[in-house]
N, C-alpha and C. Protein backbone atom coordinates (compact mmCIF):
# COMPACT_ATOMS: atom_id res chain seq x y z
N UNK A 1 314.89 84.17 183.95
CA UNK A 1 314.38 85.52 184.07
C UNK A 1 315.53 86.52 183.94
N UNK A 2 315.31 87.64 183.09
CA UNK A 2 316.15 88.49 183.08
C UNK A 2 315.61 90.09 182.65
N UNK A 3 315.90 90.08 184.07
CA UNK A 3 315.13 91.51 184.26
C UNK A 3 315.99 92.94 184.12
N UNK A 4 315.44 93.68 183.72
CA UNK A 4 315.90 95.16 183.43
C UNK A 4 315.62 96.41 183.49
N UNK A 5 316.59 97.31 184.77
CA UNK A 5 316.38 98.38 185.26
C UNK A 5 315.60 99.39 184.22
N UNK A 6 316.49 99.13 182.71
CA UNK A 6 315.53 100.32 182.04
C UNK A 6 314.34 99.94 181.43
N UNK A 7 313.97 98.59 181.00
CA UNK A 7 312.52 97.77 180.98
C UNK A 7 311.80 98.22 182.25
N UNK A 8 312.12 97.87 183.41
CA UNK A 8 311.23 98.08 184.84
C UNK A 8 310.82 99.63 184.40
N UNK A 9 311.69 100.69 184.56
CA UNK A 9 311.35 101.94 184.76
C UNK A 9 310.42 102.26 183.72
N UNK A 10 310.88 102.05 182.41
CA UNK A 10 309.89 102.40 181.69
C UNK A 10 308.38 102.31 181.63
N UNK A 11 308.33 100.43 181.71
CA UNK A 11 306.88 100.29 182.04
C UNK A 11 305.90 101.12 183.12
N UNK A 12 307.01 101.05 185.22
CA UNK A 12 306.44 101.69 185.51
C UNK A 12 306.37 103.11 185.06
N UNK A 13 307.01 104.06 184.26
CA UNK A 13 306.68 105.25 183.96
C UNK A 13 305.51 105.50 183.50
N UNK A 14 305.60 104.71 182.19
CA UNK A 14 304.29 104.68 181.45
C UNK A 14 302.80 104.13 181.92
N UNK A 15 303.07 103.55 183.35
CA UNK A 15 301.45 102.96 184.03
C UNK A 15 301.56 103.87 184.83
N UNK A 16 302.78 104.59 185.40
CA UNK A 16 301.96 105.76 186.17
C UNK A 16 301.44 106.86 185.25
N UNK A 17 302.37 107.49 184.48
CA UNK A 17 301.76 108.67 183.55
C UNK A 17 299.98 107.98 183.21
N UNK A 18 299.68 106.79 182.71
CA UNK A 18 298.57 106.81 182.78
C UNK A 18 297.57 106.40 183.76
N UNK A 19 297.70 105.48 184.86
CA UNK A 19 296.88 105.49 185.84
C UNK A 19 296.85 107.24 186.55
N UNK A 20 297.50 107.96 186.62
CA UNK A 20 298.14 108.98 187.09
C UNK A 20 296.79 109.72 188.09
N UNK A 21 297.49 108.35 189.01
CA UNK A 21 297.12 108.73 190.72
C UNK A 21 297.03 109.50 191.28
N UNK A 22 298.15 110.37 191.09
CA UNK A 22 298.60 112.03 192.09
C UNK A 22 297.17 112.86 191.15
N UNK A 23 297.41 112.66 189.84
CA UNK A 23 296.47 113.81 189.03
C UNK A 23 294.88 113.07 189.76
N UNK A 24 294.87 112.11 190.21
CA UNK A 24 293.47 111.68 190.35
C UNK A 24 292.92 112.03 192.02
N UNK A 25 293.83 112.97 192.70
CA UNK A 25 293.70 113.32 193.90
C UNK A 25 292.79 113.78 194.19
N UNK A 26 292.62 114.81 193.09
CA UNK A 26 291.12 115.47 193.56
C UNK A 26 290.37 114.83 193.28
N UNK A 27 290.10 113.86 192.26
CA UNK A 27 288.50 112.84 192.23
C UNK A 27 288.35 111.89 193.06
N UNK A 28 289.53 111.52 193.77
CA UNK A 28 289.33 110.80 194.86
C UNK A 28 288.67 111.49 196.53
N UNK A 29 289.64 112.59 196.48
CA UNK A 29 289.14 113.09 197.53
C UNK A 29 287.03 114.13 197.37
N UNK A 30 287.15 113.79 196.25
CA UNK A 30 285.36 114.61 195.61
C UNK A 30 284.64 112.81 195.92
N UNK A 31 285.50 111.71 195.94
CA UNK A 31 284.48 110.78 195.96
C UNK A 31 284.57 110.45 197.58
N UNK A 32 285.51 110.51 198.31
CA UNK A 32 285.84 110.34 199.91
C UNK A 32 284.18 111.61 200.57
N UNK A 33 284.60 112.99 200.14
CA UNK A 33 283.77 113.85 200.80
C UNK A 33 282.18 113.67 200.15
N UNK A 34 281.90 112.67 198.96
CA UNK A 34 280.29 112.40 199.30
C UNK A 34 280.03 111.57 199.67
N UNK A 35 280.90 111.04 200.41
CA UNK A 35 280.61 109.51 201.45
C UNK A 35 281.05 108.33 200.90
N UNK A 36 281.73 108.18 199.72
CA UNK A 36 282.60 107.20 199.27
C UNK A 36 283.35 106.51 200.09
N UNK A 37 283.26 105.46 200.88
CA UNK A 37 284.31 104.93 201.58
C UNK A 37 285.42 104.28 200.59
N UNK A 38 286.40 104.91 201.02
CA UNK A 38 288.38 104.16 200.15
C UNK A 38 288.78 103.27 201.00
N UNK A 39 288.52 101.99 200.80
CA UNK A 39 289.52 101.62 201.12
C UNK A 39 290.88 101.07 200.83
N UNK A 40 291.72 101.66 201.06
CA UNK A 40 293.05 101.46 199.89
C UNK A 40 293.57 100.22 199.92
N UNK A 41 293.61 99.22 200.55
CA UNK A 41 294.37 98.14 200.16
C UNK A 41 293.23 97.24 199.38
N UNK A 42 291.86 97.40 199.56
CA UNK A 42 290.96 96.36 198.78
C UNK A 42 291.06 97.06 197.51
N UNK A 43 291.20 98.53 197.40
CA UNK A 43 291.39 99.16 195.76
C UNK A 43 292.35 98.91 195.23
N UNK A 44 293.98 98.84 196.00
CA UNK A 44 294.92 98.67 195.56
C UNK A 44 294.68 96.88 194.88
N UNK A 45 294.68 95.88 195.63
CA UNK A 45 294.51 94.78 195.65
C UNK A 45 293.83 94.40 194.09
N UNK A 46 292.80 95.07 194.20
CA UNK A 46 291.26 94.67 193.04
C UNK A 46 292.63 95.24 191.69
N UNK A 47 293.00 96.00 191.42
CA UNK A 47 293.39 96.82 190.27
C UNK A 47 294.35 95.95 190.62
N UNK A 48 295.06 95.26 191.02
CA UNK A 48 296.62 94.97 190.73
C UNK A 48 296.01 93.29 189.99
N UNK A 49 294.62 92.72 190.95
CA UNK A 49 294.25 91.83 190.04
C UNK A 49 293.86 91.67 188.73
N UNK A 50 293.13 93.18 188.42
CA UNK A 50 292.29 93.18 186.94
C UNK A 50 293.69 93.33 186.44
N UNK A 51 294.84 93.65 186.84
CA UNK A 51 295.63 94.45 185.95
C UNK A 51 297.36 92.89 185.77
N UNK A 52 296.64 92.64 186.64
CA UNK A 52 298.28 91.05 186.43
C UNK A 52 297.35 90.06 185.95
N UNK A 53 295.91 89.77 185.54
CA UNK A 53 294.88 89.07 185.27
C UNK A 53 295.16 89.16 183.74
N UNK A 54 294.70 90.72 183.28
CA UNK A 54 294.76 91.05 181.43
C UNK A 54 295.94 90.57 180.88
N UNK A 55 296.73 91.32 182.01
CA UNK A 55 298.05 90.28 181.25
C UNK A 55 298.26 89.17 180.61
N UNK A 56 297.35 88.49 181.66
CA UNK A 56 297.92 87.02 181.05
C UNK A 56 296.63 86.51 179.94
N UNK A 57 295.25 86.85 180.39
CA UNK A 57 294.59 86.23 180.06
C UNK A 57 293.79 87.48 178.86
N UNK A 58 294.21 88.53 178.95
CA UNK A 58 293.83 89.67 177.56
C UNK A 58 293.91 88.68 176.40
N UNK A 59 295.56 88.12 175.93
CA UNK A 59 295.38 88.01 174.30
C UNK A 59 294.29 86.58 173.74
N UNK A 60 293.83 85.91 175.59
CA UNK A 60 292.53 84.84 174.98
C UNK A 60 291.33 85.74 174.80
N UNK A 61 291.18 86.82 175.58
CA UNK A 61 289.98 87.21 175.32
C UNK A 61 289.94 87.56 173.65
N UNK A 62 290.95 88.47 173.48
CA UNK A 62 291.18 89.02 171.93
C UNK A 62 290.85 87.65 171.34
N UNK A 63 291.18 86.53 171.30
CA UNK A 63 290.98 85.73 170.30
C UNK A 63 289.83 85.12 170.24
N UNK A 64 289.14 85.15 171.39
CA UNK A 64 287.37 84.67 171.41
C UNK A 64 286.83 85.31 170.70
N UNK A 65 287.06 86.88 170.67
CA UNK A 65 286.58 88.00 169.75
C UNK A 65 287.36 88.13 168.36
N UNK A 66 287.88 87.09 167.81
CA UNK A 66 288.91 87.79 166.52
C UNK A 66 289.68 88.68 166.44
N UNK A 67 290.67 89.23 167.19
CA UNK A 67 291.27 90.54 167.72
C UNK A 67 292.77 90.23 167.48
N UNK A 68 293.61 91.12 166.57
CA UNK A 68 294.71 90.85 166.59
C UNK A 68 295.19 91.78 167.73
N UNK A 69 296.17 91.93 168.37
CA UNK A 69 297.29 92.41 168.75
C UNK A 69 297.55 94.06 167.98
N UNK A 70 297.66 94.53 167.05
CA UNK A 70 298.18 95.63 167.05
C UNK A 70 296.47 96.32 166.73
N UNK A 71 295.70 95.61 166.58
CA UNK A 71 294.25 95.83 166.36
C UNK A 71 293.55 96.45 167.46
N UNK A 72 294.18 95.63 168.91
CA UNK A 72 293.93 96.16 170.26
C UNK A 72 294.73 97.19 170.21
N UNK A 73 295.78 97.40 170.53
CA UNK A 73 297.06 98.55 170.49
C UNK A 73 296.51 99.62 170.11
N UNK A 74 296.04 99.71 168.54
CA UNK A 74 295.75 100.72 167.67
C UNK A 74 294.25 101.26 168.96
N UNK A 75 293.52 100.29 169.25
CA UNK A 75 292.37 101.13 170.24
C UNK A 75 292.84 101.63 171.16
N UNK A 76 294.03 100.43 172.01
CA UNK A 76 294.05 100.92 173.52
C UNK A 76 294.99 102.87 173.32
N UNK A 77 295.58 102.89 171.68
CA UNK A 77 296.22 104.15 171.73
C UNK A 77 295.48 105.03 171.77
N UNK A 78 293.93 104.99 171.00
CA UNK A 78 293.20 105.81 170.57
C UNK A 78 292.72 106.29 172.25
N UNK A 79 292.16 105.57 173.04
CA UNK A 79 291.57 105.39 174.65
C UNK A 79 292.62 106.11 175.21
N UNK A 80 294.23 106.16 174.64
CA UNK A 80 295.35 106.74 175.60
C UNK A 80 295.26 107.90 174.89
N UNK A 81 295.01 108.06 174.22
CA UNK A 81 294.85 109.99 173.41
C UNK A 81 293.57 110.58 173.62
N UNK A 82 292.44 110.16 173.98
CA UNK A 82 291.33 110.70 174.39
C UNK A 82 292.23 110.91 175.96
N UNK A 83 292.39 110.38 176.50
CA UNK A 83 292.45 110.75 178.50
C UNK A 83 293.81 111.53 177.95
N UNK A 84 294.79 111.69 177.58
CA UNK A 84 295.94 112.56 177.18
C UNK A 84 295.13 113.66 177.13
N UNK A 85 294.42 113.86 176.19
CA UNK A 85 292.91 115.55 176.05
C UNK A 85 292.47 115.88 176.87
N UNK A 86 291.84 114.87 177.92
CA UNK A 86 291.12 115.37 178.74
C UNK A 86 292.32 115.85 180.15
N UNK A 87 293.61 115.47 180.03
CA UNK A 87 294.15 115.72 181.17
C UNK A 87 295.04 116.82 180.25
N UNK A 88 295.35 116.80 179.15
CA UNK A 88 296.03 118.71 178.71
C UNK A 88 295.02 119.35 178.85
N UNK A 89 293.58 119.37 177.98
CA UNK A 89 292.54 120.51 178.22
C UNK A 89 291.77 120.31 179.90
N UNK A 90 292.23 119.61 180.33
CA UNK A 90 291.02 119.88 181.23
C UNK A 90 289.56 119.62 181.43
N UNK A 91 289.09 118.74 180.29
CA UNK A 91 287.71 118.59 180.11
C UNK A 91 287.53 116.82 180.56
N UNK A 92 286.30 116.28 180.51
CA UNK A 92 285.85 114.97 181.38
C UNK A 92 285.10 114.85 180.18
N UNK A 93 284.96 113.73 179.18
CA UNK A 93 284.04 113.16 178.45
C UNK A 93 283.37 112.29 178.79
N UNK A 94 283.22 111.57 180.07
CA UNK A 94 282.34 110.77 180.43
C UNK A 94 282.36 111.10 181.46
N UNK A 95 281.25 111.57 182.18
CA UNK A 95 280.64 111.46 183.93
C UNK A 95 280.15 110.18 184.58
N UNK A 96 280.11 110.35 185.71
CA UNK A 96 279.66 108.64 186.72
C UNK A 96 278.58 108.89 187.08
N UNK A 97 277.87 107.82 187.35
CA UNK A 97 276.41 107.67 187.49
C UNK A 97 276.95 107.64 188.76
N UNK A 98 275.25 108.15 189.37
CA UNK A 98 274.88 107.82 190.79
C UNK A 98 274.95 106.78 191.32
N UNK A 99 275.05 105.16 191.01
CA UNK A 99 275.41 104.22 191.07
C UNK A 99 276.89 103.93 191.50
N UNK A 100 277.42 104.70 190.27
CA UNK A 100 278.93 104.52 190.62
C UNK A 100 279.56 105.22 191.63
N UNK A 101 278.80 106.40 191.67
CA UNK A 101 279.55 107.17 193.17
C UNK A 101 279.28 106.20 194.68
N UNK A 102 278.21 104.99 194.55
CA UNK A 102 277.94 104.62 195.99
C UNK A 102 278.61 103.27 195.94
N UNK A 103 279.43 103.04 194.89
CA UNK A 103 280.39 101.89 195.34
C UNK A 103 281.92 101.88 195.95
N UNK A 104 282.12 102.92 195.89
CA UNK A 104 283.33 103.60 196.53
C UNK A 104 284.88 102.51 196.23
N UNK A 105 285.29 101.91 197.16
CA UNK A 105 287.11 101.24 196.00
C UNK A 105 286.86 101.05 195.08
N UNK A 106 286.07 99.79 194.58
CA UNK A 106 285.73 99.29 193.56
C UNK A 106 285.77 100.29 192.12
N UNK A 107 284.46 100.15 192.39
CA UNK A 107 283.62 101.49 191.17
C UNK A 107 283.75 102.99 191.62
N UNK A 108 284.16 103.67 191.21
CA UNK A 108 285.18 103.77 190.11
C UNK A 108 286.56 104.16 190.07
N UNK A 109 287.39 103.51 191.47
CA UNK A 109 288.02 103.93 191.83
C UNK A 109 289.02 103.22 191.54
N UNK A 110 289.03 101.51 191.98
CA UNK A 110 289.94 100.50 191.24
C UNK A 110 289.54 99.91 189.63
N UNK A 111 288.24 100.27 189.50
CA UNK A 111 287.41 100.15 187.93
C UNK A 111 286.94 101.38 187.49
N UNK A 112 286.90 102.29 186.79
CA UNK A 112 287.65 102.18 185.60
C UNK A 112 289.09 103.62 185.90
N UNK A 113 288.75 104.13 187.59
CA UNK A 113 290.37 104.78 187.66
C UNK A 113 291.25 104.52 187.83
N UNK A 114 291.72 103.39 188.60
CA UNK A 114 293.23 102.76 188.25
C UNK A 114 293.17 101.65 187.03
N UNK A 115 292.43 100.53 187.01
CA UNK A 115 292.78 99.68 186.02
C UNK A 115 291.62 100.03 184.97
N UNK A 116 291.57 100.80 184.17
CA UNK A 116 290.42 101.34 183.02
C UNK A 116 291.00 100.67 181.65
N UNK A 117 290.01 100.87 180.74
CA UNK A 117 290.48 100.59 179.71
C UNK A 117 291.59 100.94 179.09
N UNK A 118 292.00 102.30 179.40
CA UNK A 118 293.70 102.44 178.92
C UNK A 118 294.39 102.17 179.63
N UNK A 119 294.34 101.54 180.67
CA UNK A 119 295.64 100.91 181.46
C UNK A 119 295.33 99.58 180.85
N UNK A 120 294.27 98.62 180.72
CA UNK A 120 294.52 97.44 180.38
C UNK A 120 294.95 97.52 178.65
N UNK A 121 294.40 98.33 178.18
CA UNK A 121 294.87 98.07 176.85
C UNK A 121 296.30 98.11 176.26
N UNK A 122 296.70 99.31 177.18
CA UNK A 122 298.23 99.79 177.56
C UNK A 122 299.15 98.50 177.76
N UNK A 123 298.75 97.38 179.08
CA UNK A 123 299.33 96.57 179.15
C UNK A 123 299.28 95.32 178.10
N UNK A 124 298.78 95.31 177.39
CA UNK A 124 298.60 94.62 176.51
C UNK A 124 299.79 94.81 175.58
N UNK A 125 299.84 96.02 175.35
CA UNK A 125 300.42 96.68 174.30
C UNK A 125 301.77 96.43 174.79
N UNK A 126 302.11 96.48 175.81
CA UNK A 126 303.75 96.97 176.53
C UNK A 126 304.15 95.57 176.65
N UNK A 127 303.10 94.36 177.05
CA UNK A 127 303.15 92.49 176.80
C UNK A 127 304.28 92.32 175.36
N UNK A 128 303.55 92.81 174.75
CA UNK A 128 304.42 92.87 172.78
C UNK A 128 305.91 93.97 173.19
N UNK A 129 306.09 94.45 173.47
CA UNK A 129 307.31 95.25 173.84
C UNK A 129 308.42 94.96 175.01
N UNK A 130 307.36 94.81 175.89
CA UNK A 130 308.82 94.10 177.18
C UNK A 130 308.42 92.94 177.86
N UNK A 131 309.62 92.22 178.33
CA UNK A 131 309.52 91.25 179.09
C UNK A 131 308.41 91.04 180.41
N UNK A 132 307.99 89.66 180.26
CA UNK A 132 307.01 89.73 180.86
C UNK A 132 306.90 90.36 182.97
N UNK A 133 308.68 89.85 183.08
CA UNK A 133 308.65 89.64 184.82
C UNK A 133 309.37 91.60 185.13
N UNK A 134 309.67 91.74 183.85
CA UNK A 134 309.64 93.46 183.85
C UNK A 134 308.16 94.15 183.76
N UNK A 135 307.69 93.78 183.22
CA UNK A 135 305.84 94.20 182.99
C UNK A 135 305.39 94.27 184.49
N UNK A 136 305.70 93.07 185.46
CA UNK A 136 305.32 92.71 185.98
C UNK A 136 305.83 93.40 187.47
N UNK A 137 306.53 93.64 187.15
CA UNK A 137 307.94 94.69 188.52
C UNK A 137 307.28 96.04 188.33
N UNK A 138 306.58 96.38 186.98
CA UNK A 138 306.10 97.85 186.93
C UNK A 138 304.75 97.97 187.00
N UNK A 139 303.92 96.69 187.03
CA UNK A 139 302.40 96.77 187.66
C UNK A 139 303.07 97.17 189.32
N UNK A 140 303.97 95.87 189.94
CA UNK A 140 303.94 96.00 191.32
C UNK A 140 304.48 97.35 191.89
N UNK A 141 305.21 98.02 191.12
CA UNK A 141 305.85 99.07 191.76
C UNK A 141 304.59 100.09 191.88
N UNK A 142 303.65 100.24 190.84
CA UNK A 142 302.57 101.30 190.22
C UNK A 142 301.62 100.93 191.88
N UNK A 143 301.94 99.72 192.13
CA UNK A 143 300.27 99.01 192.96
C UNK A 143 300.73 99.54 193.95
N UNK A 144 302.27 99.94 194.70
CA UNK A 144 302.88 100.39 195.62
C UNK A 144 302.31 101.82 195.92
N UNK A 145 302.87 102.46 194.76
CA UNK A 145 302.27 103.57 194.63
C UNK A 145 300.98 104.25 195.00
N UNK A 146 300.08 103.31 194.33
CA UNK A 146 298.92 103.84 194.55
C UNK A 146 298.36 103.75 195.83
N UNK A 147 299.04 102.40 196.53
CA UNK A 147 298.45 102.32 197.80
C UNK A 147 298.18 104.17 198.62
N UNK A 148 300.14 103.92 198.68
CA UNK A 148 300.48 105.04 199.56
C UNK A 148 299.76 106.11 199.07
N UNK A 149 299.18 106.76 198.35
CA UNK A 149 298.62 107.65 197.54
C UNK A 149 297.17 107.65 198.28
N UNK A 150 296.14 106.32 197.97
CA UNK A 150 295.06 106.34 198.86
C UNK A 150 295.26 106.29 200.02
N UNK A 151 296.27 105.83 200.80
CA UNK A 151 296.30 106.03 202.48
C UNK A 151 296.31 107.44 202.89
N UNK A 152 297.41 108.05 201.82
CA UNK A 152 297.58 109.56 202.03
C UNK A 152 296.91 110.52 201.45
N UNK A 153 295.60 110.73 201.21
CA UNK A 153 294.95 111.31 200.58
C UNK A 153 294.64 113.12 201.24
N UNK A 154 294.62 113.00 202.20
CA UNK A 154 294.55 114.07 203.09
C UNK A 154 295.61 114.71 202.70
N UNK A 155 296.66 113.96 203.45
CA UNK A 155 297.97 115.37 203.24
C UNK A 155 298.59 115.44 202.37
N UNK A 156 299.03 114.71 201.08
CA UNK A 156 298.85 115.10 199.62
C UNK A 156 298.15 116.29 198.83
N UNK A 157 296.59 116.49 199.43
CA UNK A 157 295.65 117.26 199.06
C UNK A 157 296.74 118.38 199.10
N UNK A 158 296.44 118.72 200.50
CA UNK A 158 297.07 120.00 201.46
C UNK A 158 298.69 120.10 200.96
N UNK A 159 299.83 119.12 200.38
CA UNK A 159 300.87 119.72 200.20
C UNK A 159 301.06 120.05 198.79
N UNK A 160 300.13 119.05 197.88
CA UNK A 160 300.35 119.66 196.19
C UNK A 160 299.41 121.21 196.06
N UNK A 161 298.60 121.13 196.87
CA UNK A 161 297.43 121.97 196.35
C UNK A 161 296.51 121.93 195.09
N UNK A 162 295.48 122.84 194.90
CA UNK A 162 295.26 122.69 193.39
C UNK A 162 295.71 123.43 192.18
N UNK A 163 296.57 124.00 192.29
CA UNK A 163 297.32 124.61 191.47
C UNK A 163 298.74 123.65 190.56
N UNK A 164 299.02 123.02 192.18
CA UNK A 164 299.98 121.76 191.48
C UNK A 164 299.15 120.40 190.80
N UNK A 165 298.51 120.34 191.62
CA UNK A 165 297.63 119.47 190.64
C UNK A 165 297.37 119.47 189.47
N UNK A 166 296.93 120.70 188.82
CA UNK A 166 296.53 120.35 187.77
C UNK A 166 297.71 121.14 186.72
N UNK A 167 298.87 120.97 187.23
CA UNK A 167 300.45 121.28 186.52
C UNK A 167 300.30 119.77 186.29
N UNK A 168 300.33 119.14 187.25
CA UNK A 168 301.12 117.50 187.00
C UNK A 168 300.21 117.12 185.85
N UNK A 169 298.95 117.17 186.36
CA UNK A 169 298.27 116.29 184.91
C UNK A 169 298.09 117.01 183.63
N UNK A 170 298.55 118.01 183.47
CA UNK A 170 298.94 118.46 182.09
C UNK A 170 300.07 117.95 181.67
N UNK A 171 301.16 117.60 182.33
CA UNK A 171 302.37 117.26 181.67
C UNK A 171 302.43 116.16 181.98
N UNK A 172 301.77 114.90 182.77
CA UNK A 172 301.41 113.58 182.41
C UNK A 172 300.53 113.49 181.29
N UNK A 173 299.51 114.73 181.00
CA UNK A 173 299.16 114.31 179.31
C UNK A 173 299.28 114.22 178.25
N UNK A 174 300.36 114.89 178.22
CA UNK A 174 301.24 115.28 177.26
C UNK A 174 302.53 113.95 177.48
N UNK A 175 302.73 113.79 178.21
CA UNK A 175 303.49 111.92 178.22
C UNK A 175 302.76 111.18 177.54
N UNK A 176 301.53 111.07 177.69
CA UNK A 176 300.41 109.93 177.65
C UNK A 176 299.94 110.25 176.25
N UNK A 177 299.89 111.70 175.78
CA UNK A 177 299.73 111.49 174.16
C UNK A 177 300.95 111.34 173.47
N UNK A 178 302.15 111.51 173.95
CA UNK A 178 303.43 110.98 173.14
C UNK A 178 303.36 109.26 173.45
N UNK A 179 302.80 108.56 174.50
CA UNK A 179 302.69 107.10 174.01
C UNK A 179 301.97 106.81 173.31
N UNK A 180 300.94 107.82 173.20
CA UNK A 180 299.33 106.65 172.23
C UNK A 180 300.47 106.89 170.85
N UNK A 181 300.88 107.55 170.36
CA UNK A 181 301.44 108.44 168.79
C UNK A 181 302.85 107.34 168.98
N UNK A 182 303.13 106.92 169.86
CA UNK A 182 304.63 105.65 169.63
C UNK A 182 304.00 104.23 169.36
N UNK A 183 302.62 103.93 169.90
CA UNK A 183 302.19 103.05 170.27
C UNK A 183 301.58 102.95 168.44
N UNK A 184 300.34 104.06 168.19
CA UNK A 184 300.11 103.86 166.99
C UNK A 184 301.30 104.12 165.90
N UNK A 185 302.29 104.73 166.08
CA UNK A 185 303.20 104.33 164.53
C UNK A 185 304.09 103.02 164.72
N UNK A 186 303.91 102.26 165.90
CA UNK A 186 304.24 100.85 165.78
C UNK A 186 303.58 99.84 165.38
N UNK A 187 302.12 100.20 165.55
CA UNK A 187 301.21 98.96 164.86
C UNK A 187 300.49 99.51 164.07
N UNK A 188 300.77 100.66 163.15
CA UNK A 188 299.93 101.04 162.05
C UNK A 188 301.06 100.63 160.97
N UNK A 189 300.81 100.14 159.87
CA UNK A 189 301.63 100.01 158.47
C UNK A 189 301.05 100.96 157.52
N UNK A 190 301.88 101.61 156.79
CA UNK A 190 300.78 102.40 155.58
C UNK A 190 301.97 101.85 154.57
N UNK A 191 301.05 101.41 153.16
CA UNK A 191 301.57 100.57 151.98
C UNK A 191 302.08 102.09 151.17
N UNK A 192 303.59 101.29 150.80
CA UNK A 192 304.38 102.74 150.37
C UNK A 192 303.80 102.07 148.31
């Protein structure tokens, strides 16, 4: 094993800019105040499984389905430039069912807001780029994170406010569309 400070950081950079927890403060705390129970270590827990799980076992699924590798990439970028939009403009292209608001960690809190389709596709993508036990130092550091994040949901609220809030997730979206645009001119070829 040979692990690396600027491998570690990066990955975790890039799973926080996109899980991007702090920006998800207020939908957490909108799902806590309609009776959503959080509980943060079974949310933390569930997402660190879906998310050290794809890892390993993503590129069989791709191959049950015929799926190359930069084939996924090229989607999981497209999935990382739609949520990049919705966190520069400000807008939500998909709403949650009434269903999903009464499952509280789970749905949709460790599915599909921390480990969603652009975080798993993401990791997929970053599998082909860095070492695996570095991949793996920047799920655990991210899972750290998020804990403390759902424990602290209250006074987070009260010290970013909403004004800082929605500073951070503009300029985590703007991170998050400079990865989908690195991600797609690495696995797109155009014939010269």
């Amino acid at each position: 094993m040979a692990f690396s400070l600027n491998e570690i950081f990066s990955v975790a950079l890039i799973l926080f800019s996109l899980i991007d927890i702090v920006g998800s403060v207020p939908v957490l705390i909108a799902i806590k105040k309609k009776g959503g129970h959080i509980q943060p270590l079974k949310a933390t827990l569930i997402s660190g499984i879906l998310m050290v799980g794809f890892v390993y076992v993503g590129q069989s699924i791709l191959k049950l389905f015929a799926l190359d590798i930069p084939s996924f990439s090229i989607a999981g970028a497209i999935v990382i430039l739609i949520i990049a939009f919705e966190m520069i403009l400000g807008i939500t292209l998909m709403k949650e069912t009434e269903d999903e608001k009464k499952t509280g960690s789970i749905v949709p809190i460790a599915f599909p807001l921390i480990a969603g389709a652009g975080t798993l596709s993401t990791l997929l993508s970053l599998r082909t780029i860095y070492k695996e036990e570095n991949l793996l130092v920047g799920i655990f550091l991210n899972l750290i994170l998020i804990y403390i994040v759902l424990r602290n949901l209250a006074w987070i609220e009260k010290v970013i406010g909403k004004s800082g809030t929605a500073v951070l997730r503009r300029v985590f979206g703007v991170i998050l569309l400079a990865i989908s645009v690195k991600i797609l001119k690495s696995n797109i070829s155009f014939p010269l």
